[in-house]
ModelCIF file with pLDDT and N, C-alpha, C, O atoms, coordinates in Angstrom:
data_MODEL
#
_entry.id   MODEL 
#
_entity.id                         1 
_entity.type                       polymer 
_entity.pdbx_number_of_molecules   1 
#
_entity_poly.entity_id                      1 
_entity_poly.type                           'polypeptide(L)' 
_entity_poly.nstd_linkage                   no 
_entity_poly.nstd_monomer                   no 
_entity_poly.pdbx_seq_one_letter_code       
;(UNK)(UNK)(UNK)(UNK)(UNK)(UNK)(UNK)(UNK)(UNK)(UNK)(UNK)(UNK)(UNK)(UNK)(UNK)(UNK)
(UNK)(UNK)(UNK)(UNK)(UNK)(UNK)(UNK)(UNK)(UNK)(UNK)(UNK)(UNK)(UNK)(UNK)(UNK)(UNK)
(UNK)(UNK)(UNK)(UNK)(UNK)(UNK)(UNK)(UNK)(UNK)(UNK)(UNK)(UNK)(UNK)(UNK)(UNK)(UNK)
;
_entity_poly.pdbx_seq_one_letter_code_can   XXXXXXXXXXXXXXXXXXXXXXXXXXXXXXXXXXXXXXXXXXXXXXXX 
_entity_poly.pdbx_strand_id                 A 
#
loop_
_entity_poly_seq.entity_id 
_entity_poly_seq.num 
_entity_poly_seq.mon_id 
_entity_poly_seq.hetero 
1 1  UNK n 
1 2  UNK n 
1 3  UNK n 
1 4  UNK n 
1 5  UNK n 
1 6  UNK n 
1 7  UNK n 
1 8  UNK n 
1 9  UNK n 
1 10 UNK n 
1 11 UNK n 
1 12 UNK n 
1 13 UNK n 
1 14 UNK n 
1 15 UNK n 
1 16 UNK n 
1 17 UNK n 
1 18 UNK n 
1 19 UNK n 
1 20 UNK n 
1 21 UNK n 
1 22 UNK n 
1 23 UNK n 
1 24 UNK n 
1 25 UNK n 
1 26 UNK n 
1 27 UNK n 
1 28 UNK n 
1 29 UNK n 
1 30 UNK n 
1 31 UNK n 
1 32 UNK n 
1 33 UNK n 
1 34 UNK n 
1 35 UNK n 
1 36 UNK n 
1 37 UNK n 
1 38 UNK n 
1 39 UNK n 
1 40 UNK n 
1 41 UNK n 
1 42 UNK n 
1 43 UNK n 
1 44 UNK n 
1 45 UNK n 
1 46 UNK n 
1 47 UNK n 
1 48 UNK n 
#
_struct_asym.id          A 
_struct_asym.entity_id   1 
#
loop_
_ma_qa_metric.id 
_ma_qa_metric.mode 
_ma_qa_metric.name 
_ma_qa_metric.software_group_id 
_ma_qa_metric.type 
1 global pLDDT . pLDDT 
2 local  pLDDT . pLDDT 
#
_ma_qa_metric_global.metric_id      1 
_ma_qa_metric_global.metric_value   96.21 
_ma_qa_metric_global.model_id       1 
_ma_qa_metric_global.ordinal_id     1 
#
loop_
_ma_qa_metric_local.label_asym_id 
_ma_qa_metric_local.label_comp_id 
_ma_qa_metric_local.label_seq_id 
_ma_qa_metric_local.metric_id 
_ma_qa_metric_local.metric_value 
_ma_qa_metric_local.model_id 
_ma_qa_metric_local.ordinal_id 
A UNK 1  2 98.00 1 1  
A UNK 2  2 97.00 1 2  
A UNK 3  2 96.00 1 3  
A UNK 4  2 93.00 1 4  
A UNK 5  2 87.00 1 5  
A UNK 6  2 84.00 1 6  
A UNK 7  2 92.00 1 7  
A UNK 8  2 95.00 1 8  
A UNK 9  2 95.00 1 9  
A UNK 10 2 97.00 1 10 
A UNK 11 2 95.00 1 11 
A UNK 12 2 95.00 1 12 
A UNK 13 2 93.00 1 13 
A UNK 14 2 95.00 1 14 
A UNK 15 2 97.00 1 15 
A UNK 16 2 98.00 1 16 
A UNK 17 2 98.00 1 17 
A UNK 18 2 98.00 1 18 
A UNK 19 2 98.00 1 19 
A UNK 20 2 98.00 1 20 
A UNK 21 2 98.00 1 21 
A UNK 22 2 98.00 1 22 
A UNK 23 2 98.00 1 23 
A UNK 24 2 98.00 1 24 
A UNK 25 2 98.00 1 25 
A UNK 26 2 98.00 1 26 
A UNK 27 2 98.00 1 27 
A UNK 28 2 98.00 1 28 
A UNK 29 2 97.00 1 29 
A UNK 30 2 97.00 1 30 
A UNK 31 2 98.00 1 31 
A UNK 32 2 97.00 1 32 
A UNK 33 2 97.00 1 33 
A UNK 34 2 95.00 1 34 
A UNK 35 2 96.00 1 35 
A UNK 36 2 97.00 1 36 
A UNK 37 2 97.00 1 37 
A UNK 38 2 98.00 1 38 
A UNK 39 2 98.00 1 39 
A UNK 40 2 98.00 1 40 
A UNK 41 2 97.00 1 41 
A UNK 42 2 97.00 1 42 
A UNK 43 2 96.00 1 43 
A UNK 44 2 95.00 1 44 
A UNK 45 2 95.00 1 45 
A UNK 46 2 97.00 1 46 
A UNK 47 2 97.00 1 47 
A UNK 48 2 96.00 1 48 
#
loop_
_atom_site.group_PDB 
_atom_site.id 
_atom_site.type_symbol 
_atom_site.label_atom_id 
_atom_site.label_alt_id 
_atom_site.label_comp_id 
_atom_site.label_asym_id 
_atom_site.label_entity_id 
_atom_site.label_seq_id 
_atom_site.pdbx_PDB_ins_code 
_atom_site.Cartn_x 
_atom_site.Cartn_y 
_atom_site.Cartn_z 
_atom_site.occupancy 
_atom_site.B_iso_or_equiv 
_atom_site.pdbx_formal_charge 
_atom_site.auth_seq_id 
_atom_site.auth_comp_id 
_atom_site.auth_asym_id 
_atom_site.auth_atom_id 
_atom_site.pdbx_PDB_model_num 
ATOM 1   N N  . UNK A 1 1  ? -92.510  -65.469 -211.738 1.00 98.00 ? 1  UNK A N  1 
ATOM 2   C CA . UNK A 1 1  ? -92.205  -66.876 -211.997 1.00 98.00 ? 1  UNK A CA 1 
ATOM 3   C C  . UNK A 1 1  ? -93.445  -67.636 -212.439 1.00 98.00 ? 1  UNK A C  1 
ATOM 4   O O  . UNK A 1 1  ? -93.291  -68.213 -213.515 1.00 98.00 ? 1  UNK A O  1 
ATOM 5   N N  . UNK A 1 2  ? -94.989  -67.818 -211.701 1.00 97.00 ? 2  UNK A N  1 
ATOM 6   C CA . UNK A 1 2  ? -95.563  -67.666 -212.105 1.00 97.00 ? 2  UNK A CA 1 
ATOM 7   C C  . UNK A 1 2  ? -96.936  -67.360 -211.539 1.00 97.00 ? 2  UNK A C  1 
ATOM 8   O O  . UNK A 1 2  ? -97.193  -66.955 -210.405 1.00 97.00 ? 2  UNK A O  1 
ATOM 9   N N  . UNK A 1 3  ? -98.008  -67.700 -212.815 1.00 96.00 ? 3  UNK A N  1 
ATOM 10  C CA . UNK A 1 3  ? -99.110  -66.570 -212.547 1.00 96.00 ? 3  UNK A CA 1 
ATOM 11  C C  . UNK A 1 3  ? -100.740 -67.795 -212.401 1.00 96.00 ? 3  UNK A C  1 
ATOM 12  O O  . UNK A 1 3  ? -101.031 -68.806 -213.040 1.00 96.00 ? 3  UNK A O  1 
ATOM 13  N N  . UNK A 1 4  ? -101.331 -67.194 -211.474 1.00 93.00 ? 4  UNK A N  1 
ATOM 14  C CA . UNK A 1 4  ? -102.862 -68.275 -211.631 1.00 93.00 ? 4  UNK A CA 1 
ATOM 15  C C  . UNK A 1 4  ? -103.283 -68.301 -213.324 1.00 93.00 ? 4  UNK A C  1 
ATOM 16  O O  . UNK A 1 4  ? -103.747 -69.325 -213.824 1.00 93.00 ? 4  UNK A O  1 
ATOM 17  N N  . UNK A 1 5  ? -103.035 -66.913 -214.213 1.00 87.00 ? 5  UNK A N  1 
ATOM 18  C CA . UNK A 1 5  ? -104.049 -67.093 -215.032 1.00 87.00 ? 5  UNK A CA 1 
ATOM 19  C C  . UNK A 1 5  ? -103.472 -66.812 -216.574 1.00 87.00 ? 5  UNK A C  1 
ATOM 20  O O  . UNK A 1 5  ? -103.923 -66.354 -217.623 1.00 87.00 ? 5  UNK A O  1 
ATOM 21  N N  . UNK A 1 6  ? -102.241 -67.343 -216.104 1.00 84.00 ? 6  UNK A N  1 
ATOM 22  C CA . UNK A 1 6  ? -101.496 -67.721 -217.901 1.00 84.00 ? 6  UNK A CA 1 
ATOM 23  C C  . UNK A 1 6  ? -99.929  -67.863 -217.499 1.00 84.00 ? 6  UNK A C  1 
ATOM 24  O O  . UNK A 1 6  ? -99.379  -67.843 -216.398 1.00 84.00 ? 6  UNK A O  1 
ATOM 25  N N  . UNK A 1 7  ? -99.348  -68.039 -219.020 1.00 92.00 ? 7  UNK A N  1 
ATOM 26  C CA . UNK A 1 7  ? -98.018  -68.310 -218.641 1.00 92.00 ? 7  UNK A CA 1 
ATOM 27  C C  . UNK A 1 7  ? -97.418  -67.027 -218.413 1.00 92.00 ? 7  UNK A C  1 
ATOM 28  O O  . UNK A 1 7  ? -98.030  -65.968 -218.553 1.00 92.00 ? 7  UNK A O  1 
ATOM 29  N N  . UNK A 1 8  ? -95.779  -67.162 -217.933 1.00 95.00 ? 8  UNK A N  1 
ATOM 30  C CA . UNK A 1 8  ? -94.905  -65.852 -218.428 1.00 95.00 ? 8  UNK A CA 1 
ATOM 31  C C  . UNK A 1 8  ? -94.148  -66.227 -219.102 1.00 95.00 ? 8  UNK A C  1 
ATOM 32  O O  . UNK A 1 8  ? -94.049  -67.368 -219.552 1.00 95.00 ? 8  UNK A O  1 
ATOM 33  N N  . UNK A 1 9  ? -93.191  -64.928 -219.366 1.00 95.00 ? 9  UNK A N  1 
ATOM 34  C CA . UNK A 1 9  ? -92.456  -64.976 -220.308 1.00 95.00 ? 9  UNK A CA 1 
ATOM 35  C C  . UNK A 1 9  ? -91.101  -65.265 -220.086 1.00 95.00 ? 9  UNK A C  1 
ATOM 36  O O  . UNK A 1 9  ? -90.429  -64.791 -219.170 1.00 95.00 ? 9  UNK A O  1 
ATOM 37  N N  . UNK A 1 10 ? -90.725  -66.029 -220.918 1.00 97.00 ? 10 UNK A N  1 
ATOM 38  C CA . UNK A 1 10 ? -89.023  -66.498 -220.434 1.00 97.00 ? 10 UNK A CA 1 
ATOM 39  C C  . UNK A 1 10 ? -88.026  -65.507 -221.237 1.00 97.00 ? 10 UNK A C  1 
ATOM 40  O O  . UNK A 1 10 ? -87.687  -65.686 -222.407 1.00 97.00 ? 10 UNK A O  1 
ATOM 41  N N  . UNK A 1 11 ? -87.531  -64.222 -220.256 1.00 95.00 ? 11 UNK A N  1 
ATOM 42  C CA . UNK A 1 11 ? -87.533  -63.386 -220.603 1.00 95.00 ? 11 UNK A CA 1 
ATOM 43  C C  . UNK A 1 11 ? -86.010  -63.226 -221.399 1.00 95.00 ? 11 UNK A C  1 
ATOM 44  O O  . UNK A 1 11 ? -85.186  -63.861 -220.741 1.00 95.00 ? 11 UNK A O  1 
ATOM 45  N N  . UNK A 1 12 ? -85.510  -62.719 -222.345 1.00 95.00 ? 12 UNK A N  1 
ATOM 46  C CA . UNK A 1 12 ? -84.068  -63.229 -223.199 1.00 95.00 ? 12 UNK A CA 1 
ATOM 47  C C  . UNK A 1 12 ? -83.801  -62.229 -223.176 1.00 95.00 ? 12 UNK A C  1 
ATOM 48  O O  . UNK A 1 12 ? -84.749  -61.444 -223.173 1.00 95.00 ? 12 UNK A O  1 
ATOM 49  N N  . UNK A 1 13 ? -82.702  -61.768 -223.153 1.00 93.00 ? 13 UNK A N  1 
ATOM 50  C CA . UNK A 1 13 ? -81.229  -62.472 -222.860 1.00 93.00 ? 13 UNK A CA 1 
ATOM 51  C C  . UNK A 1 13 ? -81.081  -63.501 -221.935 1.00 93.00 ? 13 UNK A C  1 
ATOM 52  O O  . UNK A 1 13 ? -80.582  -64.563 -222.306 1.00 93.00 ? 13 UNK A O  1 
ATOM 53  N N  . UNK A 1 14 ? -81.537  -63.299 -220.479 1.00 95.00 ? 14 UNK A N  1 
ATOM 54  C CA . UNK A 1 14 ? -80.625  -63.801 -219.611 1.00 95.00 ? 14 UNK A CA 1 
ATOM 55  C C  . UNK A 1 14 ? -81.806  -64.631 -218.969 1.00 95.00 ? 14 UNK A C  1 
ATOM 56  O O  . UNK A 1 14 ? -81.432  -65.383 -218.068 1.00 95.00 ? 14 UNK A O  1 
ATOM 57  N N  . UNK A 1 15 ? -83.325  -64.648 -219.288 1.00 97.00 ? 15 UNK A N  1 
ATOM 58  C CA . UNK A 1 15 ? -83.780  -65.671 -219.245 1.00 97.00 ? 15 UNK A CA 1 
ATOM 59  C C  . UNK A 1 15 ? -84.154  -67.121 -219.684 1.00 97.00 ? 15 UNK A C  1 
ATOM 60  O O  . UNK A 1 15 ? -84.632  -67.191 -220.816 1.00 97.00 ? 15 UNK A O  1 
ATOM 61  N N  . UNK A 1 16 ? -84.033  -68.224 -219.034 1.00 98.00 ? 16 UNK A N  1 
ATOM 62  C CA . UNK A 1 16 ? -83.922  -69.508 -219.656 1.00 98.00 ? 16 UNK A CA 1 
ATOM 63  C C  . UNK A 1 16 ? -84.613  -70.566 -219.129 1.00 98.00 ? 16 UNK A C  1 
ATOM 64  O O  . UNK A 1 16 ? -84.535  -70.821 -217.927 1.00 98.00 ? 16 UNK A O  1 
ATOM 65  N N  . UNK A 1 17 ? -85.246  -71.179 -219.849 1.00 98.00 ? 17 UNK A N  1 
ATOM 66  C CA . UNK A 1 17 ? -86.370  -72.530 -219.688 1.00 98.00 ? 17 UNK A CA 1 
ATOM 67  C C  . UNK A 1 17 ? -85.782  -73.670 -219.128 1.00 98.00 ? 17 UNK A C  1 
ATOM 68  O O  . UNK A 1 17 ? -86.249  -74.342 -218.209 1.00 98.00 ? 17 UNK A O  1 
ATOM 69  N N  . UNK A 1 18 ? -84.753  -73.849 -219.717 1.00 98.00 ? 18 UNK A N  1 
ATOM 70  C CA . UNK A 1 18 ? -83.663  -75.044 -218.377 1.00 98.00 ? 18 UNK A CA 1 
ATOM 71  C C  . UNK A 1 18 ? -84.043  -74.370 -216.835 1.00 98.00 ? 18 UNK A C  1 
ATOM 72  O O  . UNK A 1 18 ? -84.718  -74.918 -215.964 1.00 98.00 ? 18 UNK A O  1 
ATOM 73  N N  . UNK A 1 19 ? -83.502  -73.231 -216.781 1.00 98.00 ? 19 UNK A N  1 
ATOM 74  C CA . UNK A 1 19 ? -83.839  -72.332 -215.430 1.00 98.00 ? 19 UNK A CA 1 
ATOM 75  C C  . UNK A 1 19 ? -85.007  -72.556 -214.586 1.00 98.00 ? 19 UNK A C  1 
ATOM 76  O O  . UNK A 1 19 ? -85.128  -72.949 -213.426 1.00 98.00 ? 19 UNK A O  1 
ATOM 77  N N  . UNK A 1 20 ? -86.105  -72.080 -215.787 1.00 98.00 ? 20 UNK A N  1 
ATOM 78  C CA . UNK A 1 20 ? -87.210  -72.075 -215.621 1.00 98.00 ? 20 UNK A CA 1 
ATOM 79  C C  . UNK A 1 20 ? -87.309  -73.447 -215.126 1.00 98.00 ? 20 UNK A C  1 
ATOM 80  O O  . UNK A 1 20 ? -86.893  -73.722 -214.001 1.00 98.00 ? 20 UNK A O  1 
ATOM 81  N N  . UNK A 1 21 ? -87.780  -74.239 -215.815 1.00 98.00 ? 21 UNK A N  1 
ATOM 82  C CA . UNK A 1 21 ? -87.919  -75.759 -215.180 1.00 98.00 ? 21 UNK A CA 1 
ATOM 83  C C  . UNK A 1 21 ? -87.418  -75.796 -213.727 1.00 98.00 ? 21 UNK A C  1 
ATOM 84  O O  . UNK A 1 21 ? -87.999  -75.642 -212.652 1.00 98.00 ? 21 UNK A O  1 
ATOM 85  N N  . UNK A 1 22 ? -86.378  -76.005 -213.998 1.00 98.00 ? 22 UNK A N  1 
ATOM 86  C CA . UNK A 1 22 ? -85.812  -76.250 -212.241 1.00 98.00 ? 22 UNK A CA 1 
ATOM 87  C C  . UNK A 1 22 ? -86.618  -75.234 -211.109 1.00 98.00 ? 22 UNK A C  1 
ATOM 88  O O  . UNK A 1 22 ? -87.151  -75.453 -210.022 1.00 98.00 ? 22 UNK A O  1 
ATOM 89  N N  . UNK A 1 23 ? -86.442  -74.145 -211.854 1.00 98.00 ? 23 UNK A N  1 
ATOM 90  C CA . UNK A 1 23 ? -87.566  -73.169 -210.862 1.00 98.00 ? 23 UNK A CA 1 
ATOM 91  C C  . UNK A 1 23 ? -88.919  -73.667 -210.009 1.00 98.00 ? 23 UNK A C  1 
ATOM 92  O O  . UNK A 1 23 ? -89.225  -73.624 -208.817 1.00 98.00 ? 23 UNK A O  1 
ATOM 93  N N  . UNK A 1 24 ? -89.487  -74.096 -211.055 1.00 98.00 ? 24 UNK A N  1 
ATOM 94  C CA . UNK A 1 24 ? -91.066  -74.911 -210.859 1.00 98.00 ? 24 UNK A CA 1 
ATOM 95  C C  . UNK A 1 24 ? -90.399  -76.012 -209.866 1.00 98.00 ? 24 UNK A C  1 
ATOM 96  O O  . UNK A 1 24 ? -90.744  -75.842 -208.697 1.00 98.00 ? 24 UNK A O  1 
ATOM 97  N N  . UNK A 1 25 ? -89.596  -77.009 -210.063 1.00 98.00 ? 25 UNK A N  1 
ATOM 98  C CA . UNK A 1 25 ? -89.266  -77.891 -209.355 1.00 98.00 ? 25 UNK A CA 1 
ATOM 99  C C  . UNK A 1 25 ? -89.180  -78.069 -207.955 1.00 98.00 ? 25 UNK A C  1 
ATOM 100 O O  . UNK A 1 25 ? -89.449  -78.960 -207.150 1.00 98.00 ? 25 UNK A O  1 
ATOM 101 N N  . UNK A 1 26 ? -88.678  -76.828 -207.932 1.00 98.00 ? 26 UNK A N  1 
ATOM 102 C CA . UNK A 1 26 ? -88.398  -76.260 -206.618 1.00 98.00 ? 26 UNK A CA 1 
ATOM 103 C C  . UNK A 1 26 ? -89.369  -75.610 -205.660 1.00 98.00 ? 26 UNK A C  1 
ATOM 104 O O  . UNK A 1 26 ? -89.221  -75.751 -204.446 1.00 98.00 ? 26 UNK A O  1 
ATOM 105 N N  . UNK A 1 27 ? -90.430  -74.850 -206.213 1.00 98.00 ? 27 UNK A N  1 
ATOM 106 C CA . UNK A 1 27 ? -91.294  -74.587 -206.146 1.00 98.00 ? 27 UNK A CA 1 
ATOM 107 C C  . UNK A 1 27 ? -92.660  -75.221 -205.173 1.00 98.00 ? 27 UNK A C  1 
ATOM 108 O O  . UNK A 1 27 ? -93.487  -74.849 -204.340 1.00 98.00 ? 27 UNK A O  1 
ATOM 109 N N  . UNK A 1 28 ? -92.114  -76.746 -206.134 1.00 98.00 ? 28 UNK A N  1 
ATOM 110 C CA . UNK A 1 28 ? -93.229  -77.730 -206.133 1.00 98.00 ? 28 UNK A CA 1 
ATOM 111 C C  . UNK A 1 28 ? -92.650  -78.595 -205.143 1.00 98.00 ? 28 UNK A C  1 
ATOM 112 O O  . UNK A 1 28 ? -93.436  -79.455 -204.743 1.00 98.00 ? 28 UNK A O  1 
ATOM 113 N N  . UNK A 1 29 ? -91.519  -78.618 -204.637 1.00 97.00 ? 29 UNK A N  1 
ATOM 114 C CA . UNK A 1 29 ? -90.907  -79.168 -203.355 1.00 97.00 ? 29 UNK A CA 1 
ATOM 115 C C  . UNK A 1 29 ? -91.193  -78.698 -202.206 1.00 97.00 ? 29 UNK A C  1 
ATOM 116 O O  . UNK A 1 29 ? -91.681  -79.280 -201.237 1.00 97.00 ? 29 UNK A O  1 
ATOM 117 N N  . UNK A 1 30 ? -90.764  -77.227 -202.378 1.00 97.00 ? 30 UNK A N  1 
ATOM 118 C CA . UNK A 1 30 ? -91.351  -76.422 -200.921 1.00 97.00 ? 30 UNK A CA 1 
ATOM 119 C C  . UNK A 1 30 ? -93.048  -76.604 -200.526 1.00 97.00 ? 30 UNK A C  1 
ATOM 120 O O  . UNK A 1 30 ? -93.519  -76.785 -199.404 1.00 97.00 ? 30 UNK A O  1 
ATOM 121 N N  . UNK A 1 31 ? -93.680  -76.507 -201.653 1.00 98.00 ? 31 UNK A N  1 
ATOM 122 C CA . UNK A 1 31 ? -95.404  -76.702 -201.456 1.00 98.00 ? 31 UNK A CA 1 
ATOM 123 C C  . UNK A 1 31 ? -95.689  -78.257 -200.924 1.00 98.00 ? 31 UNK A C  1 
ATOM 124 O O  . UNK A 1 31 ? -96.595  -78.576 -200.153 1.00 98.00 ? 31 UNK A O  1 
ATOM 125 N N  . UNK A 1 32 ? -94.718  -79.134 -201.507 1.00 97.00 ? 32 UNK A N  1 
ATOM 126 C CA . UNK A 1 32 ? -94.787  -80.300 -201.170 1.00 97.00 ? 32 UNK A CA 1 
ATOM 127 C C  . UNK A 1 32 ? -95.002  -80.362 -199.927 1.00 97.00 ? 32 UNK A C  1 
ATOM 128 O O  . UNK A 1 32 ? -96.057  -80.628 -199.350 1.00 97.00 ? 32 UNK A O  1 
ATOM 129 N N  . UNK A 1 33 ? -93.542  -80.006 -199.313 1.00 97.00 ? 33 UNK A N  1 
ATOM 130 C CA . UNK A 1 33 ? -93.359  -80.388 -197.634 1.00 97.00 ? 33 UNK A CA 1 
ATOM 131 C C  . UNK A 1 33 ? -94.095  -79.696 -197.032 1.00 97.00 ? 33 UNK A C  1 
ATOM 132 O O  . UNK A 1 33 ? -93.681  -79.408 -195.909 1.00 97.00 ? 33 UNK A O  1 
ATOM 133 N N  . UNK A 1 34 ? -95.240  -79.205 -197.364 1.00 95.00 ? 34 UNK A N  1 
ATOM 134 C CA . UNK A 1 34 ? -96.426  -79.031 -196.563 1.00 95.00 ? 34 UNK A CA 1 
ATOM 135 C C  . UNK A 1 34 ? -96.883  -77.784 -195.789 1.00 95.00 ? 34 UNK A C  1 
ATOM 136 O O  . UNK A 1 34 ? -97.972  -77.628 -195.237 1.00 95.00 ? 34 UNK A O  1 
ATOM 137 N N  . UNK A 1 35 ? -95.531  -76.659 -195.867 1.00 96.00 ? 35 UNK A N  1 
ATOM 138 C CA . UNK A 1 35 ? -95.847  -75.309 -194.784 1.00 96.00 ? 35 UNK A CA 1 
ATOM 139 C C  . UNK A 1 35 ? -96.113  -74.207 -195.479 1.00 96.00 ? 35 UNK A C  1 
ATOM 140 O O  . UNK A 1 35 ? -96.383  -73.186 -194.845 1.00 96.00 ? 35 UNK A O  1 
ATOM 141 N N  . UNK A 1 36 ? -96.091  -74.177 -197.180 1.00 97.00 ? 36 UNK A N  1 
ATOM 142 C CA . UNK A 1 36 ? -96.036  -72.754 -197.471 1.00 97.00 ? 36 UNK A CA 1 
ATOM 143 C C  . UNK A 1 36 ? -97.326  -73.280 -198.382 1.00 97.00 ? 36 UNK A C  1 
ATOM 144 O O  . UNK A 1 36 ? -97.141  -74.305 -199.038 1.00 97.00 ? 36 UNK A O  1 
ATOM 145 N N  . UNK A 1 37 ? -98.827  -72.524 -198.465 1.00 97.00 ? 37 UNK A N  1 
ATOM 146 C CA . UNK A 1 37 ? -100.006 -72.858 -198.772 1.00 97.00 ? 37 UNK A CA 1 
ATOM 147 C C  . UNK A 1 37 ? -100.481 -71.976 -199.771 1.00 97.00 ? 37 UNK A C  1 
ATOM 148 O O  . UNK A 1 37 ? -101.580 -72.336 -200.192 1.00 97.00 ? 37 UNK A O  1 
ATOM 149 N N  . UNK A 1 38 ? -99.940  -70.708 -200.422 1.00 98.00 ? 38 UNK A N  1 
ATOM 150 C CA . UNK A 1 38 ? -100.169 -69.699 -201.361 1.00 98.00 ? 38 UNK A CA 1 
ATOM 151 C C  . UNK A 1 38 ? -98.652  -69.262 -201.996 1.00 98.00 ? 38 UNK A C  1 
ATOM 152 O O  . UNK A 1 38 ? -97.671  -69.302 -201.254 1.00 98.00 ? 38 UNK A O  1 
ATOM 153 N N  . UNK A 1 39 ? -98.561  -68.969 -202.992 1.00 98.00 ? 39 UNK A N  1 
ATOM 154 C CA . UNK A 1 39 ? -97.884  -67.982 -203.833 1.00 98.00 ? 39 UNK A CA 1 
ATOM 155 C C  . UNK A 1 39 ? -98.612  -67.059 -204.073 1.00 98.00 ? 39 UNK A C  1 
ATOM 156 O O  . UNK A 1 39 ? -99.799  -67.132 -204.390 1.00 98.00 ? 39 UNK A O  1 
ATOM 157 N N  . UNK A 1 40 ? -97.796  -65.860 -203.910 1.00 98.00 ? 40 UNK A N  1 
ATOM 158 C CA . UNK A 1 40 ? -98.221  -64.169 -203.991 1.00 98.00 ? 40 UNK A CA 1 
ATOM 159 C C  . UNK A 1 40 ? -97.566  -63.813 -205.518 1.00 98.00 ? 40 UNK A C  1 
ATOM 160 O O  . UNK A 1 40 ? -96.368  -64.092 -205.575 1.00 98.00 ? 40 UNK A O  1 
ATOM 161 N N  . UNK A 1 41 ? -97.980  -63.403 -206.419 1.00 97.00 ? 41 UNK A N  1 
ATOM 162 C CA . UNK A 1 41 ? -97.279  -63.158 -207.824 1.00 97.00 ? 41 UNK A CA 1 
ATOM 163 C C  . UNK A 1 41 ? -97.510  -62.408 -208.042 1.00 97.00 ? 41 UNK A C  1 
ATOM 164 O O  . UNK A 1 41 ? -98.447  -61.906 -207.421 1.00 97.00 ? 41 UNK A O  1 
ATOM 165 N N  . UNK A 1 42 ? -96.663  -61.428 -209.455 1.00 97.00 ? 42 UNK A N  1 
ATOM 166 C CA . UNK A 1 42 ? -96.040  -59.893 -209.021 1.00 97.00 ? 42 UNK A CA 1 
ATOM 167 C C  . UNK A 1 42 ? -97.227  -59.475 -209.936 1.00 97.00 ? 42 UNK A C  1 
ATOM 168 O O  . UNK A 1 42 ? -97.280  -58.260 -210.127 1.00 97.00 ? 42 UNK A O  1 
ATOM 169 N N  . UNK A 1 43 ? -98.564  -60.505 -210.776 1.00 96.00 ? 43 UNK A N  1 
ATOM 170 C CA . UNK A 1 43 ? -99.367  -59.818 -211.387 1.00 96.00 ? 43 UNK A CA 1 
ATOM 171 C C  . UNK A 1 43 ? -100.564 -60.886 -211.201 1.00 96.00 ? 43 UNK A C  1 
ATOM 172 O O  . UNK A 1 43 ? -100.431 -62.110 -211.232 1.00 96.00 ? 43 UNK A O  1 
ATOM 173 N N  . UNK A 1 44 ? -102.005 -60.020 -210.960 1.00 95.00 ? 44 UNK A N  1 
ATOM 174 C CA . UNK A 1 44 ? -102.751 -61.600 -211.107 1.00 95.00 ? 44 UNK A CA 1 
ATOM 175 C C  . UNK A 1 44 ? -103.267 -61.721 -209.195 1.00 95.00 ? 44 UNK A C  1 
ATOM 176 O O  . UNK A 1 44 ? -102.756 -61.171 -208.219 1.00 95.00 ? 44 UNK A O  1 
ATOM 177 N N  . UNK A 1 45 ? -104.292 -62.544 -209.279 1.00 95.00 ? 45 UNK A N  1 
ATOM 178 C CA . UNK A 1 45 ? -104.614 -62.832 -207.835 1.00 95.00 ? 45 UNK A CA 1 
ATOM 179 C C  . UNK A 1 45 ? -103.416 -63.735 -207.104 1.00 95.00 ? 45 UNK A C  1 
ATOM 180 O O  . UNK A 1 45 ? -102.389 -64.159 -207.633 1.00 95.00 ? 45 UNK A O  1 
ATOM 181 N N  . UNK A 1 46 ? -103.827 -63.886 -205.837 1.00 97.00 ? 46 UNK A N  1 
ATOM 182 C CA . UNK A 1 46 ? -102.607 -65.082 -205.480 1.00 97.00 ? 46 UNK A CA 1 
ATOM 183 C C  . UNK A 1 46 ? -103.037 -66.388 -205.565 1.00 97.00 ? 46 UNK A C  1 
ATOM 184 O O  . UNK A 1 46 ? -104.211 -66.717 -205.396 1.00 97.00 ? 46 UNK A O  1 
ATOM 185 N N  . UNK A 1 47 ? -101.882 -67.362 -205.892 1.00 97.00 ? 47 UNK A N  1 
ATOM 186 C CA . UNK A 1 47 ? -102.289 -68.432 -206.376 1.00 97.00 ? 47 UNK A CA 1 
ATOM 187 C C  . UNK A 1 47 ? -102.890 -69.188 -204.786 1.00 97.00 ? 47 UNK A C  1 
ATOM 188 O O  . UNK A 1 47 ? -102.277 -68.805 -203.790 1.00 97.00 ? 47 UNK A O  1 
ATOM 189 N N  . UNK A 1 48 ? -103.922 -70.112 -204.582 1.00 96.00 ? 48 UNK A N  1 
ATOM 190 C CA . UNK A 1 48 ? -104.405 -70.638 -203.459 1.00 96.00 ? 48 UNK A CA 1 
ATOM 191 C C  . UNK A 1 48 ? -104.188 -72.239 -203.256 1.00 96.00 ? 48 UNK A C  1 
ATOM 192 O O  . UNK A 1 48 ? -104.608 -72.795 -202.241 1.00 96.00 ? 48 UNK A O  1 
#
C-alpha cells in the first residue's frame, strides 16, 4: 500500500486510485488516533 521510499503501483485490472485514496485515508485515521506508531511494508524499511 505503501512504501518510505517511492510510490507503488496501482496495480490493473483490479487495482484502483479511487481505492487507493480512501486507503491512505484510512490509514491516516488509524495513525491519527494515536496507538499504531510504524507501518511495516512488504518492500523497503519500515515506515517510522
Amino acid at each position: 500500500v505503501i512504501f518510505a521510499q517511492s510510490p507503488t503501483i496501482i496495480a490493473l485490472p483490479d487495482g484502483n486510485l479511487r481505492d487507493y485514496f480512501e486507503s491512505l485515508r484510512y490509514l491516516k485515521e488509524l495513525v491519527k488516533e494515536g496507538f499504531y506508531t510504524s507501518l511495516l511494508s512488504g518492500h523497503g524499511v519500515p515506515i517510522e
